[in-house]
Structure formats: structure tokens, C-alpha cells
PDB file of N, CA and C in Angstrom:
ATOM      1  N   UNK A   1     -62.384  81.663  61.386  1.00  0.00           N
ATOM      2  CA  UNK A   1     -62.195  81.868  62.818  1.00  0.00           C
ATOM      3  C   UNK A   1     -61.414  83.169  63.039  1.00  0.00           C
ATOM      4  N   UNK A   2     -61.660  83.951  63.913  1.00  0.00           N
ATOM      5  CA  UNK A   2     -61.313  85.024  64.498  1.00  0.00           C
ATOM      6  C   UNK A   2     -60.016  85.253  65.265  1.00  0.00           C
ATOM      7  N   UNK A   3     -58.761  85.357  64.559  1.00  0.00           N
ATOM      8  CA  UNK A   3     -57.356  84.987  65.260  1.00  0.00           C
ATOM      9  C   UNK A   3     -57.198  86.234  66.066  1.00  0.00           C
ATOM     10  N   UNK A   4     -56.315  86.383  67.029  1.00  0.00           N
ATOM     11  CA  UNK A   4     -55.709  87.334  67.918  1.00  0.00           C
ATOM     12  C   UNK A   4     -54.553  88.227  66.827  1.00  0.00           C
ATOM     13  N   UNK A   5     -53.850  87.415  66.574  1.00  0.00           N
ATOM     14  CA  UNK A   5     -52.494  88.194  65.980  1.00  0.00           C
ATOM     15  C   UNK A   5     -51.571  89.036  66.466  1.00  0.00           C
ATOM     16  N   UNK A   6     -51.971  90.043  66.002  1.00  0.00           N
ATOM     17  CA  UNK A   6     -50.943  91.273  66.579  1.00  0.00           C
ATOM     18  C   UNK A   6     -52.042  92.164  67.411  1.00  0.00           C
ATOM     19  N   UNK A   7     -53.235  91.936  67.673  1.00  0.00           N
ATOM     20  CA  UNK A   7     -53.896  93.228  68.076  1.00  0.00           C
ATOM     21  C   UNK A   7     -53.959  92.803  69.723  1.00  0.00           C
ATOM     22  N   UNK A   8     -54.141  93.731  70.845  1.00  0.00           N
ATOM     23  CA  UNK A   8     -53.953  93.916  72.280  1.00  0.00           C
ATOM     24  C   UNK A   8     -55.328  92.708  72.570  1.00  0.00           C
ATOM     25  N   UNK A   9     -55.095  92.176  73.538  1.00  0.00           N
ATOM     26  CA  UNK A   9     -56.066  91.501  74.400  1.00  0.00           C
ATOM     27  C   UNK A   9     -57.025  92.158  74.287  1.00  0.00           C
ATOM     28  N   UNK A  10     -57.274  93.392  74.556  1.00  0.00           N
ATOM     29  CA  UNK A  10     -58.683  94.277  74.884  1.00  0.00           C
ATOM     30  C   UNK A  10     -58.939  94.983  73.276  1.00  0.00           C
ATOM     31  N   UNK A  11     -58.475  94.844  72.511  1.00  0.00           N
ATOM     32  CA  UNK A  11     -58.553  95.151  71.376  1.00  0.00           C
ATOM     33  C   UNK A  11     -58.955  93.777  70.471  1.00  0.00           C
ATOM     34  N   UNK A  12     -58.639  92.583  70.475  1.00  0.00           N
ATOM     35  CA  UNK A  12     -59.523  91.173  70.140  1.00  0.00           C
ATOM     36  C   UNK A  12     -60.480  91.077  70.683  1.00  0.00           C
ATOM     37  N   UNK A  13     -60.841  91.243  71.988  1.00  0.00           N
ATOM     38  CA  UNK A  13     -62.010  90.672  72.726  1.00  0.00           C
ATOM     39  C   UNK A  13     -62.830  91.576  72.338  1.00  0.00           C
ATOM     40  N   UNK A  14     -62.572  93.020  71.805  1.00  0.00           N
ATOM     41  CA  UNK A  14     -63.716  93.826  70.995  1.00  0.00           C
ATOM     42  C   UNK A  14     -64.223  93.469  69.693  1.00  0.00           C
ATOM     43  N   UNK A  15     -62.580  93.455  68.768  1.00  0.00           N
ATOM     44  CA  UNK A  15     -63.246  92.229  67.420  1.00  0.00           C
ATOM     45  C   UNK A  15     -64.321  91.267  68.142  1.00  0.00           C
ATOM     46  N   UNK A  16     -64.193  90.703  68.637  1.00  0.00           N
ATOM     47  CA  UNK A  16     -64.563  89.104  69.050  1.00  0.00           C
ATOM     48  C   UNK A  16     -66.538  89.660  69.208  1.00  0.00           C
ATOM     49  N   UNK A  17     -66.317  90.663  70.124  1.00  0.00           N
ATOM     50  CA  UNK A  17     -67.887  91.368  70.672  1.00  0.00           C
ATOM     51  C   UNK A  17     -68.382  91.780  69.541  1.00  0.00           C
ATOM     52  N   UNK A  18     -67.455  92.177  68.483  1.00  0.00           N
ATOM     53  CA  UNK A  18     -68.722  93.289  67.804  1.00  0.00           C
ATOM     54  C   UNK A  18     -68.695  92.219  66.425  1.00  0.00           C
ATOM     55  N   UNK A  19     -68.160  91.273  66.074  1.00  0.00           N
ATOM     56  CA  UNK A  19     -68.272  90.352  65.303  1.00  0.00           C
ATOM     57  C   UNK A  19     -69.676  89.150  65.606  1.00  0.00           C
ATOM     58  N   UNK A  20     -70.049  89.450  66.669  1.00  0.00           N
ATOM     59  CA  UNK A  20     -70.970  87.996  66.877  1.00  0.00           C
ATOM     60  C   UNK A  20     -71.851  88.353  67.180  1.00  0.00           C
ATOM     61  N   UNK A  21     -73.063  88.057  67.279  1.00  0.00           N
ATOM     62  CA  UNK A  21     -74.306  88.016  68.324  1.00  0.00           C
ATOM     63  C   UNK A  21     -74.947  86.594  68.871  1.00  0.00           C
ATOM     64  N   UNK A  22     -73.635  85.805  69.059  1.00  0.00           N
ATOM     65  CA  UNK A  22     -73.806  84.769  69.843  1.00  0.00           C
ATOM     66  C   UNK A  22     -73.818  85.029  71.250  1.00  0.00           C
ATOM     67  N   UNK A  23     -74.241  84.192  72.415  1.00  0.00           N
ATOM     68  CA  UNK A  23     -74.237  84.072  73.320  1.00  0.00           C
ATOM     69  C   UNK A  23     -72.951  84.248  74.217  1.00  0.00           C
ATOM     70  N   UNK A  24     -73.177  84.541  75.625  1.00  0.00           N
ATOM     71  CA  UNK A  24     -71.760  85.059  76.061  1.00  0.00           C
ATOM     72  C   UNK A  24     -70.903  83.851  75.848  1.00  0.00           C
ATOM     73  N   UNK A  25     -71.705  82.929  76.288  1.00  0.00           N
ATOM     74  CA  UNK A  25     -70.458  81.332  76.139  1.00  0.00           C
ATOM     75  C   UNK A  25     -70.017  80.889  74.886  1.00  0.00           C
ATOM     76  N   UNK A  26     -70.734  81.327  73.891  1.00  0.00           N
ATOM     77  CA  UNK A  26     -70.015  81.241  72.149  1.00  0.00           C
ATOM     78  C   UNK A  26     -69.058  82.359  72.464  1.00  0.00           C
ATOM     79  N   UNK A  27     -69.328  83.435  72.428  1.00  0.00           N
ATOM     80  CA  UNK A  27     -68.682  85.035  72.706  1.00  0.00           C
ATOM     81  C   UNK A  27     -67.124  84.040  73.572  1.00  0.00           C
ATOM     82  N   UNK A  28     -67.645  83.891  74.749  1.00  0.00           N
ATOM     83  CA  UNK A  28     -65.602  83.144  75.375  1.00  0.00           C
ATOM     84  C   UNK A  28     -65.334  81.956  74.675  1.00  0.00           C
ATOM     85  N   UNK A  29     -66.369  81.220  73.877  1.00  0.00           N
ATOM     86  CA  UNK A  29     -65.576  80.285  73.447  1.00  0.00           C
ATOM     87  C   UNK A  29     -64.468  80.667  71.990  1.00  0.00           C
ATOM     88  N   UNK A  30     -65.140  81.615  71.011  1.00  0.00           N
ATOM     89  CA  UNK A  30     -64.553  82.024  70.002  1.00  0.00           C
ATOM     90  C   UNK A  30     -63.207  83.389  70.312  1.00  0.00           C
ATOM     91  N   UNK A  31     -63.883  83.967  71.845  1.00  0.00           N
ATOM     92  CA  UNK A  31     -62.449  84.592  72.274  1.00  0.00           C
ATOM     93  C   UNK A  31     -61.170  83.600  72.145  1.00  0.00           C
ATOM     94  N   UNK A  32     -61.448  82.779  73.087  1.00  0.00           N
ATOM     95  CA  UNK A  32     -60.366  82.177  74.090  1.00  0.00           C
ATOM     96  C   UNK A  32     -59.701  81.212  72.657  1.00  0.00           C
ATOM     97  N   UNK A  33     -60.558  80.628  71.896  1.00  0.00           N
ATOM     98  CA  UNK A  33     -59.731  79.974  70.962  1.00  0.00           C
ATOM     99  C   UNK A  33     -59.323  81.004  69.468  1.00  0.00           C
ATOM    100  N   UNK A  34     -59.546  81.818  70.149  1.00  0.00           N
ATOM    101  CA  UNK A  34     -58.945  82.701  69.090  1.00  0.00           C
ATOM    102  C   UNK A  34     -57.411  83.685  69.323  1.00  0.00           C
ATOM    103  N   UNK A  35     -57.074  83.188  70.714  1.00  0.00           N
ATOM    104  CA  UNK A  35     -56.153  84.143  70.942  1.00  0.00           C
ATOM    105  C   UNK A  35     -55.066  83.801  71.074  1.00  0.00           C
ATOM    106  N   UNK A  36     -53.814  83.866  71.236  1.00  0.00           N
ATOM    107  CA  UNK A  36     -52.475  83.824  70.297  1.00  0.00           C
ATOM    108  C   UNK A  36     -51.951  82.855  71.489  1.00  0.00           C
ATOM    109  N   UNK A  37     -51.367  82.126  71.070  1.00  0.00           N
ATOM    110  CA  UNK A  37     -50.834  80.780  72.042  1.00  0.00           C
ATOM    111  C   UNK A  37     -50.145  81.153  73.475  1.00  0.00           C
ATOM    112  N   UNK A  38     -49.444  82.884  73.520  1.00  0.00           N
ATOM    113  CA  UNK A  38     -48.919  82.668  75.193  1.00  0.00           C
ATOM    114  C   UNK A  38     -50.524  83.170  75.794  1.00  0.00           C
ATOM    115  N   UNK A  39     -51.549  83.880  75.425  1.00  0.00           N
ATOM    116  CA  UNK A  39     -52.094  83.925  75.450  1.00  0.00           C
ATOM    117  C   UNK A  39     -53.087  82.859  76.009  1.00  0.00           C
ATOM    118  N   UNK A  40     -53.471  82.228  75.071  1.00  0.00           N
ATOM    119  CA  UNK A  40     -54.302  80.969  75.213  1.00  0.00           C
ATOM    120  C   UNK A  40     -53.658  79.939  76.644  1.00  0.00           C
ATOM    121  N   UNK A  41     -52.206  80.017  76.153  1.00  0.00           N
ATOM    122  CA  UNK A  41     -51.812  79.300  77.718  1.00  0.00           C
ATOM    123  C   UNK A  41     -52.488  79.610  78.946  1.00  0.00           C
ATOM    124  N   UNK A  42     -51.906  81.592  79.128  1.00  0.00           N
ATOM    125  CA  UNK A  42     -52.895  81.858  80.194  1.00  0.00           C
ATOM    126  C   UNK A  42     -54.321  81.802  80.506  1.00  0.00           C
ATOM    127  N   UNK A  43     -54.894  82.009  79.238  1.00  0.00           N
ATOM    128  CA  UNK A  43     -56.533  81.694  79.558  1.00  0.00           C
ATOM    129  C   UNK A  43     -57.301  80.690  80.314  1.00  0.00           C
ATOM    130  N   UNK A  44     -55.948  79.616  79.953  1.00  0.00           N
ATOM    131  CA  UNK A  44     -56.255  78.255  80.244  1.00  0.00           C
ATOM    132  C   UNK A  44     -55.974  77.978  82.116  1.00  0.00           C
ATOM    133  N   UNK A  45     -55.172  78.888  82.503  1.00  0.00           N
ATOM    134  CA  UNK A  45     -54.883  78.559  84.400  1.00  0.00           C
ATOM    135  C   UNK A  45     -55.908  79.225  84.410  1.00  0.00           C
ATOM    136  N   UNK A  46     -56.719  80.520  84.065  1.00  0.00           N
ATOM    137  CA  UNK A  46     -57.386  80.716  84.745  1.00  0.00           C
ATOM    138  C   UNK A  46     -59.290  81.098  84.551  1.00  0.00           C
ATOM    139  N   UNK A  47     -58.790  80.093  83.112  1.00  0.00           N
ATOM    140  CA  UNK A  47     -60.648  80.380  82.555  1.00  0.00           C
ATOM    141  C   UNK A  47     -62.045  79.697  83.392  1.00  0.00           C
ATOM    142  N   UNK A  48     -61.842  78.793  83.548  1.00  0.00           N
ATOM    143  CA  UNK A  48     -62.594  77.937  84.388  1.00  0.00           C
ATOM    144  C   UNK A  48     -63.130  78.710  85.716  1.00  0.00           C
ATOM    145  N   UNK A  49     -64.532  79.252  85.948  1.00  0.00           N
ATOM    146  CA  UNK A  49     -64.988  80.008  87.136  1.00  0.00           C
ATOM    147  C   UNK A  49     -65.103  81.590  87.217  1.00  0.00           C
ATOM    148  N   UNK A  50     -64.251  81.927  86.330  1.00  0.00           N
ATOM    149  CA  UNK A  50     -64.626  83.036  86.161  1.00  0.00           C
ATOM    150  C   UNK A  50     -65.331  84.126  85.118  1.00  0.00           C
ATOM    151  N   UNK A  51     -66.034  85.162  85.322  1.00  0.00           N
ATOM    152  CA  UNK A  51     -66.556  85.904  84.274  1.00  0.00           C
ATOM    153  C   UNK A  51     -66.045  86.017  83.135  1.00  0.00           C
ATOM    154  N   UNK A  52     -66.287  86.201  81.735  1.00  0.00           N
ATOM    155  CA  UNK A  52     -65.092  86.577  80.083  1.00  0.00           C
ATOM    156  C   UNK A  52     -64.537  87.759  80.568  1.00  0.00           C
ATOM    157  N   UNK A  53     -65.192  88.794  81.515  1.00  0.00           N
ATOM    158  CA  UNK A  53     -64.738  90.196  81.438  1.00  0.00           C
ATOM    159  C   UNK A  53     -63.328  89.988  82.542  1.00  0.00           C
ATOM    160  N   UNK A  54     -64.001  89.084  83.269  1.00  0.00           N
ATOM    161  CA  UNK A  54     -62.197  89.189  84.525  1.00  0.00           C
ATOM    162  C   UNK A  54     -61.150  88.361  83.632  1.00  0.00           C
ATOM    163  N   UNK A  55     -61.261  87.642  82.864  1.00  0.00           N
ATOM    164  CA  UNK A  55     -60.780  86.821  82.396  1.00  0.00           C
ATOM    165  C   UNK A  55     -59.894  88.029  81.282  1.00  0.00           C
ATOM    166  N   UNK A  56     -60.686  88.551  80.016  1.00  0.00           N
ATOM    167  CA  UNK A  56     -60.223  89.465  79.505  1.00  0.00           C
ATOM    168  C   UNK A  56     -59.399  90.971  80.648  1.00  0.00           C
ATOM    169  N   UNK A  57     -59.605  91.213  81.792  1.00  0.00           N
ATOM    170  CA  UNK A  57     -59.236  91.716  82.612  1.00  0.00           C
ATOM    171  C   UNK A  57     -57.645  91.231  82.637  1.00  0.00           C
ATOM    172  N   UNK A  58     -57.349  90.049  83.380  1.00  0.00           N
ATOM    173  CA  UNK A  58     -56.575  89.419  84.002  1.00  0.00           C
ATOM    174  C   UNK A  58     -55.563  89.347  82.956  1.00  0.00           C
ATOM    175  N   UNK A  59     -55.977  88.780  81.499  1.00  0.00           N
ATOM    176  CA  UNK A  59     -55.146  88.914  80.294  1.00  0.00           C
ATOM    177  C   UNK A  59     -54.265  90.153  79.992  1.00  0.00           C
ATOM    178  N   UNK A  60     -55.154  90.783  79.788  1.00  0.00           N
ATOM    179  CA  UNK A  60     -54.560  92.465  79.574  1.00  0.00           C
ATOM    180  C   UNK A  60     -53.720  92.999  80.502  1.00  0.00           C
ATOM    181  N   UNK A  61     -53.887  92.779  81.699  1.00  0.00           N
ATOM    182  CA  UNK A  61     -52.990  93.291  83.064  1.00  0.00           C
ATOM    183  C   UNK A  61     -51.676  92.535  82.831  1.00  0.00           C
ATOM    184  N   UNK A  62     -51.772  90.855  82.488  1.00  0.00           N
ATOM    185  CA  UNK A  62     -50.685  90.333  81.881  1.00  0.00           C
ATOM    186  C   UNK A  62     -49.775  90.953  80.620  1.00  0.00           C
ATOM    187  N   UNK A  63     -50.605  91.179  79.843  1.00  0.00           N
ATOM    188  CA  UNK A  63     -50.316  91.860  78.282  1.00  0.00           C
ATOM    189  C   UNK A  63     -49.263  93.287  78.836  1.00  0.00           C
ATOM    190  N   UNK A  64     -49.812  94.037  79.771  1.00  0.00           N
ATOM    191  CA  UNK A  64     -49.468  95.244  79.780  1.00  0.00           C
ATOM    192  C   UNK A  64     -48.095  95.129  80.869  1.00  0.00           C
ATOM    193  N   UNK A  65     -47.811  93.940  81.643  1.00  0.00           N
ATOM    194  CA  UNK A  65     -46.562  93.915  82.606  1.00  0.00           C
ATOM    195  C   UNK A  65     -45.524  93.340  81.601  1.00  0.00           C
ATOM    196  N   UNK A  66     -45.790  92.371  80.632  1.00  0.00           N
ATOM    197  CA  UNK A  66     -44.744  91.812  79.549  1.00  0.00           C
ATOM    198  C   UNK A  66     -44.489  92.703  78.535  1.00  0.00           C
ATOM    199  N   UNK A  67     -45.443  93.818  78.232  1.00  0.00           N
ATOM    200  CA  UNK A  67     -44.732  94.970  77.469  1.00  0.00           C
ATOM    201  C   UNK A  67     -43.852  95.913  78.151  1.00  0.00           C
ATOM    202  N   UNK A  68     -43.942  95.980  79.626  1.00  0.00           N
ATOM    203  CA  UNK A  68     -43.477  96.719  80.136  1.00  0.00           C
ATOM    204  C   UNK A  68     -42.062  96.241  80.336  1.00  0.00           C
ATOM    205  N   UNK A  69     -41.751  94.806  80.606  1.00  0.00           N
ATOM    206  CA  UNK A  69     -40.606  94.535  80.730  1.00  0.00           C
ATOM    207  C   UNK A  69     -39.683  93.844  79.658  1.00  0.00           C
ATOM    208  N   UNK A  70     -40.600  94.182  78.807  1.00  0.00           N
ATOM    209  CA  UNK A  70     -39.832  94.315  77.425  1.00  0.00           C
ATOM    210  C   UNK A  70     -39.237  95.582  76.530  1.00  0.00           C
ATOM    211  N   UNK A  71     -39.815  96.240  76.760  1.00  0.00           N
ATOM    212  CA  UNK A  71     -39.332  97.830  76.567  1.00  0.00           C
ATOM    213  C   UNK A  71     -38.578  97.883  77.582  1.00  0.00           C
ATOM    214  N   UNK A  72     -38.476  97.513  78.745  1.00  0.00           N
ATOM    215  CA  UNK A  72     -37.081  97.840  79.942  1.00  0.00           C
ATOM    216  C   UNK A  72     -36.013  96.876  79.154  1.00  0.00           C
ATOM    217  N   UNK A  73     -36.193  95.829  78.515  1.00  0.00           N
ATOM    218  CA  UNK A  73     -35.488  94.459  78.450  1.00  0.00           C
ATOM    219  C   UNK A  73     -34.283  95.510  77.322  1.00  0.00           C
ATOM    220  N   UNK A  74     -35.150  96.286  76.382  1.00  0.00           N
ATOM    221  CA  UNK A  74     -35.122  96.206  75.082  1.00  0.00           C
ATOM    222  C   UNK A  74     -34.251  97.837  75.335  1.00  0.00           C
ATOM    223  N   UNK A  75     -34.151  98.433  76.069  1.00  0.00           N
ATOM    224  CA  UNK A  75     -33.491  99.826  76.883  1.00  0.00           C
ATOM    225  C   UNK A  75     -32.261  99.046  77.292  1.00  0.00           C
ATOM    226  N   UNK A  76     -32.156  98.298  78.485  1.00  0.00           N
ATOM    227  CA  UNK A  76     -31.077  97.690  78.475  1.00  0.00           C
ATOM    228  C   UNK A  76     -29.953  97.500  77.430  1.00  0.00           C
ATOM    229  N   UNK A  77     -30.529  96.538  76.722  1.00  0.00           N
ATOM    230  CA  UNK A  77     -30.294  96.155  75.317  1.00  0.00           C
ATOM    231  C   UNK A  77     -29.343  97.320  74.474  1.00  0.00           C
ATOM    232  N   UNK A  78     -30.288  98.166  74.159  1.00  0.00           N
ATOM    233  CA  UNK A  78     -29.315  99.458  73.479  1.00  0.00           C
ATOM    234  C   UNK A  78     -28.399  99.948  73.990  1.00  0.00           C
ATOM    235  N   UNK A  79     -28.742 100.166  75.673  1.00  0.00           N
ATOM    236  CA  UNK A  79     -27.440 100.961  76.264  1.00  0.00           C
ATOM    237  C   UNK A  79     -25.979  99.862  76.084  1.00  0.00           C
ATOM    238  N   UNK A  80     -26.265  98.477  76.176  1.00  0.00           N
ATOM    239  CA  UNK A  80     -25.350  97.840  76.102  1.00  0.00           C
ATOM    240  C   UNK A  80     -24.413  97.657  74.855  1.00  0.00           C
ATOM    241  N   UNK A  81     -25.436  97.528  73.933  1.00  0.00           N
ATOM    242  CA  UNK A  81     -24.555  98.003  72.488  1.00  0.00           C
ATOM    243  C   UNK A  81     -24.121  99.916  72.221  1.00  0.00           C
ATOM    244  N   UNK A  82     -24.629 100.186  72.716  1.00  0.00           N
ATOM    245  CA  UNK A  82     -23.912 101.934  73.006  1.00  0.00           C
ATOM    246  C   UNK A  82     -22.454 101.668  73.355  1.00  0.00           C
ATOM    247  N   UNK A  83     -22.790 101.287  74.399  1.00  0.00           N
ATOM    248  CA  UNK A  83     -21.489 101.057  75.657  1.00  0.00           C
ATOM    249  C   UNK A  83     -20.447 100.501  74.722  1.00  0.00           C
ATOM    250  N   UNK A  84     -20.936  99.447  74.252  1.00  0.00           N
ATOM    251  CA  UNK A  84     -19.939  98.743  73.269  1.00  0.00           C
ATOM    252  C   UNK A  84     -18.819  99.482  72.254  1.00  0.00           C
ATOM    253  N   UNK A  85     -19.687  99.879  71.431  1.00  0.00           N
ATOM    254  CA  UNK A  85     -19.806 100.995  70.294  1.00  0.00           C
ATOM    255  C   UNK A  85     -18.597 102.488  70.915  1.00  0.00           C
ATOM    256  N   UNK A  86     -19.315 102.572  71.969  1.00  0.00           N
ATOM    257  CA  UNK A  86     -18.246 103.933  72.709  1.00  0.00           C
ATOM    258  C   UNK A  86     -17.147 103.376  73.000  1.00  0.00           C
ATOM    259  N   UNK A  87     -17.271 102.220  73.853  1.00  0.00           N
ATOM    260  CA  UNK A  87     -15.524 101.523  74.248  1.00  0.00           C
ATOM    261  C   UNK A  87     -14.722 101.072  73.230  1.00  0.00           C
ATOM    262  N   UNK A  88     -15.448 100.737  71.610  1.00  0.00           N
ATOM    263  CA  UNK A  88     -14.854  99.913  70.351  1.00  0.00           C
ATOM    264  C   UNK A  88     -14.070 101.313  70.220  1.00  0.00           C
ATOM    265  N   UNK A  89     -14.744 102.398  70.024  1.00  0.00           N
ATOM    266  CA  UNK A  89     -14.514 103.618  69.219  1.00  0.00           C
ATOM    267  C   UNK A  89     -13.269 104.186  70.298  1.00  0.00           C
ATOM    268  N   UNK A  90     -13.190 104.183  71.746  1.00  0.00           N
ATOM    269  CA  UNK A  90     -12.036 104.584  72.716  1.00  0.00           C
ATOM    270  C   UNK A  90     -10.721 103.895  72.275  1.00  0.00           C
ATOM    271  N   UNK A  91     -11.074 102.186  72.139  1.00  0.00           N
ATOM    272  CA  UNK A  91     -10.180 101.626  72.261  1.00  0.00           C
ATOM    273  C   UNK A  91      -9.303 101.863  70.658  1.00  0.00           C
ATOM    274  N   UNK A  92     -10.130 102.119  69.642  1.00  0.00           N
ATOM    275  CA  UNK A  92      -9.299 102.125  68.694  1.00  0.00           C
ATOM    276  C   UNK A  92      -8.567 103.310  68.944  1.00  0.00           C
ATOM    277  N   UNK A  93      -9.029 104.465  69.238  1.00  0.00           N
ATOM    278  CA  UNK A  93      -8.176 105.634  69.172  1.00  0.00           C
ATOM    279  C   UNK A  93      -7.237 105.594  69.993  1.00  0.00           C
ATOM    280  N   UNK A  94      -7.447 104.751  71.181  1.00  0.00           N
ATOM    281  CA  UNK A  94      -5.884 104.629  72.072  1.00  0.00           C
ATOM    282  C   UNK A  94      -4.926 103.868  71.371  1.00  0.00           C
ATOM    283  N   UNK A  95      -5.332 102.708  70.455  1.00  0.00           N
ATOM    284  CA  UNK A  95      -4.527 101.830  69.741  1.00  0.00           C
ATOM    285  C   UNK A  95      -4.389 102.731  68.676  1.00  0.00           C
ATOM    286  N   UNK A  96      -4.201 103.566  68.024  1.00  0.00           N
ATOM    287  CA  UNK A  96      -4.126 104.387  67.007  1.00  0.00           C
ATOM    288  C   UNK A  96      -2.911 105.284  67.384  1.00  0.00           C
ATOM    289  N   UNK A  97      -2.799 105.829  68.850  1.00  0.00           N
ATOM    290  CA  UNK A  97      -2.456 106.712  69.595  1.00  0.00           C
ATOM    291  C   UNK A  97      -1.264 105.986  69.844  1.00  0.00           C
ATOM    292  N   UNK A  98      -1.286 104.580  70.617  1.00  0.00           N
ATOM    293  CA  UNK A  98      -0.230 104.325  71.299  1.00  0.00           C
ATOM    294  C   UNK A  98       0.783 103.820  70.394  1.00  0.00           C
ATOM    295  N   UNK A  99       0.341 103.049  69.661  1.00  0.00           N
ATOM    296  CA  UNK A  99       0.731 101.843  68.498  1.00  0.00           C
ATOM    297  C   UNK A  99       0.202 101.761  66.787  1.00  0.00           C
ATOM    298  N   UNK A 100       0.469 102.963  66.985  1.00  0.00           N
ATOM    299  CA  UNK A 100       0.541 103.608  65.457  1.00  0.00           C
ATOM    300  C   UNK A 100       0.811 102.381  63.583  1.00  0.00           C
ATOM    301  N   UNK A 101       1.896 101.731  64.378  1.00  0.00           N
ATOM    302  CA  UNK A 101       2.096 100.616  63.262  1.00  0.00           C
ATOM    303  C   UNK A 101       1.125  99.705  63.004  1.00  0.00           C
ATOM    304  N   UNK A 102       0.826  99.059  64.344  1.00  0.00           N
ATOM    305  CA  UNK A 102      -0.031  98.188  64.518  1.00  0.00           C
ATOM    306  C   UNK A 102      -1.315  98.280  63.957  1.00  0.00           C
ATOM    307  N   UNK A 103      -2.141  99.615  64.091  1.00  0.00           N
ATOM    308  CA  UNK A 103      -3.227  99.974  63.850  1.00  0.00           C
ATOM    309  C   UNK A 103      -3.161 100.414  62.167  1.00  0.00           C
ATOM    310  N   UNK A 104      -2.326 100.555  61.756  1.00  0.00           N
ATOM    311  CA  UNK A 104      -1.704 100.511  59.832  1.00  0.00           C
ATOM    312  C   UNK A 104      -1.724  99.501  59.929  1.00  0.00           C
ATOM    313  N   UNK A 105      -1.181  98.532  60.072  1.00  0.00           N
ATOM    314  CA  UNK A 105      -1.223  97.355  59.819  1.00  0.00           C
ATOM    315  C   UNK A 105      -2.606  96.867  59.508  1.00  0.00           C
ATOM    316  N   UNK A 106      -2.948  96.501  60.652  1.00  0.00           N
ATOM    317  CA  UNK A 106      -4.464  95.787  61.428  1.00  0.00           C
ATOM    318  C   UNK A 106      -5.430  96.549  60.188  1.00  0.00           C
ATOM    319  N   UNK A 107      -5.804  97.458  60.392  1.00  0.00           N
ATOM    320  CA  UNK A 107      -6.602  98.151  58.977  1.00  0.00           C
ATOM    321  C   UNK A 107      -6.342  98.313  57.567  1.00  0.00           C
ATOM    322  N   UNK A 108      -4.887  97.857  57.360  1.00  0.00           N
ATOM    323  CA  UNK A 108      -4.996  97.621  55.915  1.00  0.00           C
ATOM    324  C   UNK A 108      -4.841  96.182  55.343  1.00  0.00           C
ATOM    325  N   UNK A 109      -5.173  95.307  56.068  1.00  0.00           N
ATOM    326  CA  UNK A 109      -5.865  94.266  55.502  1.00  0.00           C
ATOM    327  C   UNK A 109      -7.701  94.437  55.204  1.00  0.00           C
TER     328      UNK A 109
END
């Protein structure tokens, strides 16, 4: 069977096309059970009635807003450990600065 994996919605449903010369309804049936479980969830609200191509449509438009707000998620993410990283690195040098013993101390354990 023909898994999804790692490759794009519109990039399986081409495996899927150029692998078969079954019929379009084999063609969505070996898509749709071939594609990766958040995937398959969605297929499932909205497979029923509509064409494989809106269907593969509708997927991909999904595919491409959850990458998008994952690369924002994942930007966030870094600046926040930056931020971190810059305030760790401030705060030691003020504790270095102010409280000289302390910071001998604290670092030579």
C-alpha cells in the first residue's frame, strides 16, 4: 500500500496517479487510505460529495496554513530562547559586576 509519509499532499496524490491505472474511485480510494492520519482525519469531514481533485485541493490549502503557522510557531520559539540566552548572559555580568564573591563562589562549584 502506498503510504503518505513525509511527502506534501500534492506530492502523494501524484505518487498515488502515476502508480495506478485504476479507476478514479480506486485512484481516491488508495489516496485517501494512504495518507497520514491528521490527514486522513480531514479527508474524512470532507470526502463524501466531492471531486478527488477538490478534495486533494482542500487538503493542500490545509497542509500549506499548518506549515505556515508552524514556521511562525517555530520563529517565536527561537526569539524566546534568544531572549533568554541574552538576559542569562546580562544577568550574569551584572552579578559578576555587582557581587563579585558570590559569582566565585556560585561558579566554582
Amino acid at each position: 500500500m502506498v503510504k503518505q509519509v513525509n511527502d506534501s499532499v500534492m506530492d502523494f496524490y501524484m505518487k498515488v496517479k502515476a502508480s495506478t491505472s485504476d479507476s478514479e474511485k480506486q485512484v481516491r480510494e488508495i489516496f485517501i487510505n494512504g495518507l497520514s492520519p491528521e490527514n486522513y482525519l480531514e479527508a474524512e469531514k470532507f470526502e463524501s460529495g466531492i471531486l478527488l481533485n477538490e478534495l486533494v485541493e482542500r487538503l493542500w490549502v490545509l497542509e500549506s496554513e499548518h506549515k505556515a503557522k508552524y514556521i511562525k510557531l517555530k520563529a517565536e520559539v527561537i526569539n524566546i530562547i534568544k531572549n533568554a540566552f541574552e538576559n542569562g548572559a546580562k544577568n550574569l555580568k551584572k552579578l559578576k559586576t555587582e557581587q563579585p564573591e558570590f559569582y566565585d563562589f556560585y561558579f566554582k562549584i
